[in-house]
Protein backbone atom coordinates (compact mmCIF):
# COMPACT_ATOMS: atom_id res chain seq x y z
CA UNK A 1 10.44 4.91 11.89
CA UNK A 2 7.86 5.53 14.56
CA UNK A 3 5.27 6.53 12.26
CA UNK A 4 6.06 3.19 9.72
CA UNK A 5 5.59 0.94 13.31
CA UNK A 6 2.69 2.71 14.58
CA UNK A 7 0.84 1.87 10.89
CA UNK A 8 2.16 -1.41 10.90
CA UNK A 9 0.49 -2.39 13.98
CA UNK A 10 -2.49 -0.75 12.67
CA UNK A 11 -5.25 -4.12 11.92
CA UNK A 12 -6.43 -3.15 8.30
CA UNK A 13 -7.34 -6.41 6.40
CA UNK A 14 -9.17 -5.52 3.20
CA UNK A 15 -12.84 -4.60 3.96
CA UNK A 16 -11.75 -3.00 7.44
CA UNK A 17 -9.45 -0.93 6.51
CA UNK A 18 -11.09 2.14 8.68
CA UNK A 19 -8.67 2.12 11.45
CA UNK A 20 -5.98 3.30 8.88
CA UNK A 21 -8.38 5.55 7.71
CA UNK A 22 -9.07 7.00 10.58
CA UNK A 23 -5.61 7.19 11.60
CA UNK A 24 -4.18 9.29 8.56
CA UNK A 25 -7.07 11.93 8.79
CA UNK A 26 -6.17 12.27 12.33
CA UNK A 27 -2.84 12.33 11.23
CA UNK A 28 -3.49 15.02 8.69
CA UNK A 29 -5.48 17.07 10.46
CA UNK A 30 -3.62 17.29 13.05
CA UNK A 31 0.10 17.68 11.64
CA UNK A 32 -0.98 19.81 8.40
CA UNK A 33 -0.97 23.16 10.26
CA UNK A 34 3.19 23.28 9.89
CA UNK A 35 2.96 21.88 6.33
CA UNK A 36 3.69 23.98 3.34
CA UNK A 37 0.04 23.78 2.29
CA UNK A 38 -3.04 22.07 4.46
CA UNK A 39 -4.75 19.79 1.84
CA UNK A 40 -8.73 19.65 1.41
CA UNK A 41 -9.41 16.27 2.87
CA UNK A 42 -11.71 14.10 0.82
CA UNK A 43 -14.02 11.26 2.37
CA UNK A 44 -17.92 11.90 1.35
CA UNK A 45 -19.20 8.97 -0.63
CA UNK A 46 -16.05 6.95 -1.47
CA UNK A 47 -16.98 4.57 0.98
CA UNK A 48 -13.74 4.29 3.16
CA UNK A 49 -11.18 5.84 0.76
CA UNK A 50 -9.36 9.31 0.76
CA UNK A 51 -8.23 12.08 -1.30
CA UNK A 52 -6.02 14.72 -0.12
CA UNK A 53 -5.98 17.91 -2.55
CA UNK A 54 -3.12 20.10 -2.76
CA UNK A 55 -2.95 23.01 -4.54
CA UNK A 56 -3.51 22.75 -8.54
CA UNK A 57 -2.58 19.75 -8.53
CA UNK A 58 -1.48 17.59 -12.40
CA UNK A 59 -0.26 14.55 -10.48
CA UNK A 60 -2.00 11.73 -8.33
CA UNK A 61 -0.28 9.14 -6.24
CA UNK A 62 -2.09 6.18 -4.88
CA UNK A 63 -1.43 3.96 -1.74
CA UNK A 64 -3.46 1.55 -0.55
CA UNK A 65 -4.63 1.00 3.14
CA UNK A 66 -5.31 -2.41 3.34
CA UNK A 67 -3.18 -5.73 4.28
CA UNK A 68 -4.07 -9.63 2.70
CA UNK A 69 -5.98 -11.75 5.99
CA UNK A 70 -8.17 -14.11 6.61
CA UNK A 71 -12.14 -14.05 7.31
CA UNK A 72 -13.31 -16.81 10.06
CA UNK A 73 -15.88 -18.76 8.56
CA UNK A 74 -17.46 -21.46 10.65
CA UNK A 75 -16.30 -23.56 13.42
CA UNK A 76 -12.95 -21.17 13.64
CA UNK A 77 -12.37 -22.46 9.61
CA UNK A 78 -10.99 -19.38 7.63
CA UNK A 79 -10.90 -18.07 4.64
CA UNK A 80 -8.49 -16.29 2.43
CA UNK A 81 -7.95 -12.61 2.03
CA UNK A 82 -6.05 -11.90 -0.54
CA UNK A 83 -2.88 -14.64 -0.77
CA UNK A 84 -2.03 -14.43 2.36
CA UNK A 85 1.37 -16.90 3.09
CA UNK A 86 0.21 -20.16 4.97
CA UNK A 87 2.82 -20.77 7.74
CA UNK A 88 1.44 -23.32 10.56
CA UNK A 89 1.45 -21.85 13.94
CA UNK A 90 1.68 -18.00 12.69
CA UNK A 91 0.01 -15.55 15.46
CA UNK A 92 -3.34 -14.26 14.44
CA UNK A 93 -5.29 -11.10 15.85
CA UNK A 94 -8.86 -10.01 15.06
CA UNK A 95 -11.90 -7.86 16.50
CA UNK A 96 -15.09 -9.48 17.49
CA UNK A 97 -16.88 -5.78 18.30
CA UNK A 98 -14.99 -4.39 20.57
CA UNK A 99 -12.93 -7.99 21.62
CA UNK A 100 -9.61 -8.35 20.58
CA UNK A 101 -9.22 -11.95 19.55
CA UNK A 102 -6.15 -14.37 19.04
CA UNK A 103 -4.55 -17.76 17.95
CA UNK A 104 -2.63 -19.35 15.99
CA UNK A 105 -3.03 -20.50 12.30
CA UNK A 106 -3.57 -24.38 11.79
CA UNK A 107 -3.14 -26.18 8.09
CA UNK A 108 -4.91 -29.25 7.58
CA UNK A 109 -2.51 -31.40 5.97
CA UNK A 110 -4.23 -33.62 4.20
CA UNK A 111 -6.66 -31.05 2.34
CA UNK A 112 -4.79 -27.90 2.76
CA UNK A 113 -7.91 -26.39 4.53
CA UNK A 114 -6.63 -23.73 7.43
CA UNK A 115 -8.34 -22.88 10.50
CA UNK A 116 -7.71 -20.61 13.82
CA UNK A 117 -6.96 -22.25 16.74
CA UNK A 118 -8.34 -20.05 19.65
CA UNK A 119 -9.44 -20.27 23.15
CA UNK A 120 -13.01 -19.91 21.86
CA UNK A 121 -15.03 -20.08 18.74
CA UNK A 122 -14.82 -16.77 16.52
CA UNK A 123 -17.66 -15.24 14.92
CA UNK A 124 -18.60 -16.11 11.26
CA UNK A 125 -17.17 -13.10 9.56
CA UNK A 126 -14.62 -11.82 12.04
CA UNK A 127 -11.63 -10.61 9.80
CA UNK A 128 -7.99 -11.53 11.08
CA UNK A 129 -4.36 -10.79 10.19
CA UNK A 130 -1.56 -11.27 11.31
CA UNK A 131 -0.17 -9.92 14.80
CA UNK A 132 2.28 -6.78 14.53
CA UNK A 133 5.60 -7.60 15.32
CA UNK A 134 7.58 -4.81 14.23
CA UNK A 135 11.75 -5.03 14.20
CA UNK A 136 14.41 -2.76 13.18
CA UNK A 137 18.49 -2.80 12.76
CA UNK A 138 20.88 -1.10 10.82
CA UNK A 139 19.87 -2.28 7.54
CA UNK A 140 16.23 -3.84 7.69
CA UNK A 141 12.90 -3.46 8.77
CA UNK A 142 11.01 -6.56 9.37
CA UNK A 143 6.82 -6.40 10.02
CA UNK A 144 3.66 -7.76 8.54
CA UNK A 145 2.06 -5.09 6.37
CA UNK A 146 4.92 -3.62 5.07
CA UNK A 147 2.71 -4.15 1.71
CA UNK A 148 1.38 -1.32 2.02
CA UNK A 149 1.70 0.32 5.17
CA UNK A 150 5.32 1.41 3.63
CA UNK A 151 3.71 3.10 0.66
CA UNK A 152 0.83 4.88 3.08
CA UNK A 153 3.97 6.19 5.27
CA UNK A 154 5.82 7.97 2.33
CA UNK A 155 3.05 9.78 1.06
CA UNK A 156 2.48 11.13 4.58
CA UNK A 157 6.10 11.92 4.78
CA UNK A 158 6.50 13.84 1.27
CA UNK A 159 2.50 15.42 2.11
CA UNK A 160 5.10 17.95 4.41
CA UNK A 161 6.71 19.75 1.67
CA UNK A 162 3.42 18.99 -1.30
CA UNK A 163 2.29 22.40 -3.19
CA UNK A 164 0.42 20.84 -5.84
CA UNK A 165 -0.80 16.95 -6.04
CA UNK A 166 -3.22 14.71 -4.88
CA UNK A 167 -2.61 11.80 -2.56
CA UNK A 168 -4.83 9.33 -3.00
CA UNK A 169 -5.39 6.36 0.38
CA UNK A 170 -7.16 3.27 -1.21
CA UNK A 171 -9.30 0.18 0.02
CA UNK A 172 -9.89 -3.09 -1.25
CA UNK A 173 -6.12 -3.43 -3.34
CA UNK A 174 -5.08 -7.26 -2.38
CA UNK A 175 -8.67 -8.63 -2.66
CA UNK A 176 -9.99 -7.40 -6.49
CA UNK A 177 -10.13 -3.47 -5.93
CA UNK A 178 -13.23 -1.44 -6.83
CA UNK A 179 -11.99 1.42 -4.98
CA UNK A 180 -9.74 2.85 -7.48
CA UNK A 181 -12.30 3.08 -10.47
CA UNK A 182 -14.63 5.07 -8.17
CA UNK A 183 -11.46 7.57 -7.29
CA UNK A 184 -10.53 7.56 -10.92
CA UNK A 185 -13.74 9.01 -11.86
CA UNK A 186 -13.28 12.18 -9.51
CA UNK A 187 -9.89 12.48 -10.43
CA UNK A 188 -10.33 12.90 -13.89
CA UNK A 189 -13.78 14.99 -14.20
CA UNK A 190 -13.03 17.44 -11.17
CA UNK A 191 -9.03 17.38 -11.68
CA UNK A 192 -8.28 16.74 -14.69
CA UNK A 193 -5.83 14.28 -13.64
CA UNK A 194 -3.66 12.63 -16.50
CA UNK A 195 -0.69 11.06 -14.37
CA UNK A 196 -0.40 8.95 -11.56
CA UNK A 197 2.18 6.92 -9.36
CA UNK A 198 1.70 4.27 -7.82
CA UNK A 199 3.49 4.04 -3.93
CA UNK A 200 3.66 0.33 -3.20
CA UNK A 201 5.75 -2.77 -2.52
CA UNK A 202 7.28 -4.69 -4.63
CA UNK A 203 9.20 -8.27 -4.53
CA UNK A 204 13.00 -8.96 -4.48
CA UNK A 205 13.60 -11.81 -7.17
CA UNK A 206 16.53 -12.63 -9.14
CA UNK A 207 16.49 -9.07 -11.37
CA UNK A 208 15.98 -7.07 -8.10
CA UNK A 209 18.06 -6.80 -4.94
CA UNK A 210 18.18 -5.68 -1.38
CA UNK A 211 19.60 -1.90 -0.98
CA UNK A 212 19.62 -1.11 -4.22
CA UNK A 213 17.22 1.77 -4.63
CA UNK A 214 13.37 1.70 -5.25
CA UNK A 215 12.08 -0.38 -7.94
CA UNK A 216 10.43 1.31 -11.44
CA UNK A 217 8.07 -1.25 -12.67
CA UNK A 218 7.87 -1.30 -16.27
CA UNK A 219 5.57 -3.80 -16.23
CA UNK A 220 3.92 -6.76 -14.01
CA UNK A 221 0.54 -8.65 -14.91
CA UNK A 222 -0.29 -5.10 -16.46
CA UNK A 223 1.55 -2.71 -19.01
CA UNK A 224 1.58 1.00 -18.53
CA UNK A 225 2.11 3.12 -21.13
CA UNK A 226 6.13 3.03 -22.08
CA UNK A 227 6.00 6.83 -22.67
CA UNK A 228 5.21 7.41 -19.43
CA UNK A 229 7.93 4.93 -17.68
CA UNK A 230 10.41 6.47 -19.89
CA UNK A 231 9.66 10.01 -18.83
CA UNK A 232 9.62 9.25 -15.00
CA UNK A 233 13.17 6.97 -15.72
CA UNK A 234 14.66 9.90 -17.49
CA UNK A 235 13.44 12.47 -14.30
CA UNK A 236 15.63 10.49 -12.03
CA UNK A 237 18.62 10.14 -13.82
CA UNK A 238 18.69 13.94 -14.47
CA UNK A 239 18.56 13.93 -10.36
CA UNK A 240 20.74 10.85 -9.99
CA UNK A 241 18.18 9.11 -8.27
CA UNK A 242 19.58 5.71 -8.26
CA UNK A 243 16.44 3.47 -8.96
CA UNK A 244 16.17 -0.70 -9.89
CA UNK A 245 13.62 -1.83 -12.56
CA UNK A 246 11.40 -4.98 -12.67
CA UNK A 247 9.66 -7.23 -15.52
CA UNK A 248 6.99 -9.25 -13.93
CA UNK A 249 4.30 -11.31 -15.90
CA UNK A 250 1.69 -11.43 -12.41
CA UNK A 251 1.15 -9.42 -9.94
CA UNK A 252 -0.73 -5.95 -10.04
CA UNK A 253 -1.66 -3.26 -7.76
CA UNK A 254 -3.27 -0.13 -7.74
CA UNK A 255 -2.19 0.51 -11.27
CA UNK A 256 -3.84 -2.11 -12.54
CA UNK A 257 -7.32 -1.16 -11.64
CA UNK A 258 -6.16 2.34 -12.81
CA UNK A 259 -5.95 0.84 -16.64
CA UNK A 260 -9.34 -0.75 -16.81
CA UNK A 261 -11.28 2.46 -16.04
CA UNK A 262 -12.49 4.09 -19.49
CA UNK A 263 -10.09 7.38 -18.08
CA UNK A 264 -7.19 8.56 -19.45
CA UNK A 265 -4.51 8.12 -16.77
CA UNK A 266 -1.02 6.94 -17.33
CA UNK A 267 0.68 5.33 -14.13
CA UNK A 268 3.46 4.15 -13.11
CA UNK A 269 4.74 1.44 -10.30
CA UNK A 270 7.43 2.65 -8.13
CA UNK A 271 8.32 0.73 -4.61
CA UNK A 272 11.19 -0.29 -2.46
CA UNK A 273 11.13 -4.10 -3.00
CA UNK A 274 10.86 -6.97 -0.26
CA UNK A 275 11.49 -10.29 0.38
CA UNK A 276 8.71 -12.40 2.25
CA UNK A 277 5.70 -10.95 0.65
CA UNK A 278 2.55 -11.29 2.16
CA UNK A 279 3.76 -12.66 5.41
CA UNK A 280 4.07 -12.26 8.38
CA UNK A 281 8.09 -11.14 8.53
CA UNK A 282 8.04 -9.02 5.17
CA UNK A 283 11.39 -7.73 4.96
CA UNK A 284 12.17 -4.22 3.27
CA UNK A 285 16.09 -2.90 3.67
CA UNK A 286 16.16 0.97 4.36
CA UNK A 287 18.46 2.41 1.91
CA UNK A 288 15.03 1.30 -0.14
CA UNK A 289 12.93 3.24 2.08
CA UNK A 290 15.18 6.24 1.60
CA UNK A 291 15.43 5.81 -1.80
CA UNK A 292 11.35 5.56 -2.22
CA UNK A 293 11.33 8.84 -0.37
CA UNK A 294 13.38 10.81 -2.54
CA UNK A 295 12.26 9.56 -5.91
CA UNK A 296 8.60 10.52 -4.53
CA UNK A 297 10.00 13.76 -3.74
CA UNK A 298 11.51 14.41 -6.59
CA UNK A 299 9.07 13.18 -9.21
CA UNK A 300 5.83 14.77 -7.44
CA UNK A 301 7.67 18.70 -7.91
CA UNK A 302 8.82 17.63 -11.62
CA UNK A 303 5.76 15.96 -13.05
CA UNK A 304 3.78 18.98 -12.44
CA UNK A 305 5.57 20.54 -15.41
CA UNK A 306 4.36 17.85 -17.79
């Protein structure tokens, strides 16, 4: 789990996501030598994102970089990034340049209008998240950023053992996108990419539980293509790949952004789920970790034969 904490405390609020960036090509670049295959790193022109190319690949899988936060406004008032949970006297962190800047979050009662309270006034602009606080046991992990630090950290993980496949580090995800359709493009024309998955978190509600394998979407705010879905179901219970489903009408991710570009790339959502979303003690249990991990495993090798 060292890698998981070390991206966790990683500040990455959408818009600044460059010191995750920067961290997974130093990460690649440095640990690729002893991996089955060293991937052609991608980063000219997509303004922030990457693209790691392995072999011939068929297959895509997208993770985004960046975490939900807050942008100071004026007179330490802040702004949402993303939907951020709004917990009075939560720990925030920023950079103003080089200065590392703290406080704690303050809701206005009477309008609902939330501010920073800080030792002095932050600059208009100055993006904030919450402070790591990374904790283990047993069963759980508990950290802000989980969402999607957790789906960045498999895809480095299963990059080890990768012949063929692209993996795909995104920007922008929990404040509109506009990364993906710029990534989709490339994908498609250069790679002829027809398939994607989708690493990322997911929620546990009343259909999906704690330590019960990762979590197939078949659908949230968006619909992928049932064809697809049933393929990638059918791949893990020929593996016995014990996996949980979902049927959400909101929420989207990567996936989402995926459908609206005018390519032709089925995807699918597949993430351990947690409770806590968006906060600052998101809670993921690891037999879901473990399970992410292998059905990653697994389906990258076995969707290169489709």
């Amino acid at each position: 789990m060292k890698l998981l904490k070390k991206l966790c405390e990683l500040h990455g609020p959408s818009g600044e996501e460059y010191r995750i960036r920067d961290f997974i090509i130093e990460y690649v670049q440095t640990n690729s030598k002893k991996w089955k295959k060293s991937p052609d790193i991608i980063t000219d022109n997509l303004q922030g994102n990457i693209i790691l190319v392995f072999g011939k690949p068929k297959l895509a899988v997208f993770a985004h970089m960046d975490s939900v936060g807050f942008t100071a406004r004026y007179n330490n008032q802040l702004v949402r990034i993303g939907s951020p949970v709004i917990t009075q006297g939560t720990k925030l962190r920023g950079f103003c340049g080089n200065d590392l800047v703290v406080g704690e979050l303050l809701v206005n009662e009477e309008d609902d209008s939330i501010s920073i309270k800080s030792e002095k006034t932050i600059d208009p602009g100055t993006a904030l998240a919450f402070c790591p606080n990374f904790q283990e046991d047993e069963e759980y992990v508990v950290s802000p950023f989980l969402d999607n630090r957790l789906g960045v950290y498999t895809c480095l993980k299963i990059a080890k053992d990768l012949e063929n496949g692209i993996l795909v580090f995104t920007s922008l995800e929990e404040h509109g996108g506009g990364s993906v359709e710029i990534i989709a493009r490339i994908l498609y024309e250069k790679y002829k990419i027809t398939k994607a998955l989708i690493a990322d978190i997911t929620w546990v509600t009343d259909g999906v539980f704690h330590g019960q394998g990762a979590v197939v979407s078949l659908r949230d705010k968006y619909i992928p293509r049932k064809d697809f879905v049933d393929l990638i179901r059918n791949i893990l219970k020929t593996n016995d790949l014990k996996h949980q489903i979902e049927v959400e009408e909101s929420g989207s991710s990567d996936g989402g952004y995926l459908q609206k570009t005018p390519y032709p790339i089925d995807w699918c959502f597949i993430g351990a789920p947690e409770a806590n979303a968006h906060s600052a003690e998101e809670r993921v249990h690891k037999n879901d970790i473990e399970s992410m991990m292998k059905i990653y495993k697994i389906l990258v090798k076995k969707l290169q034969d489709y």
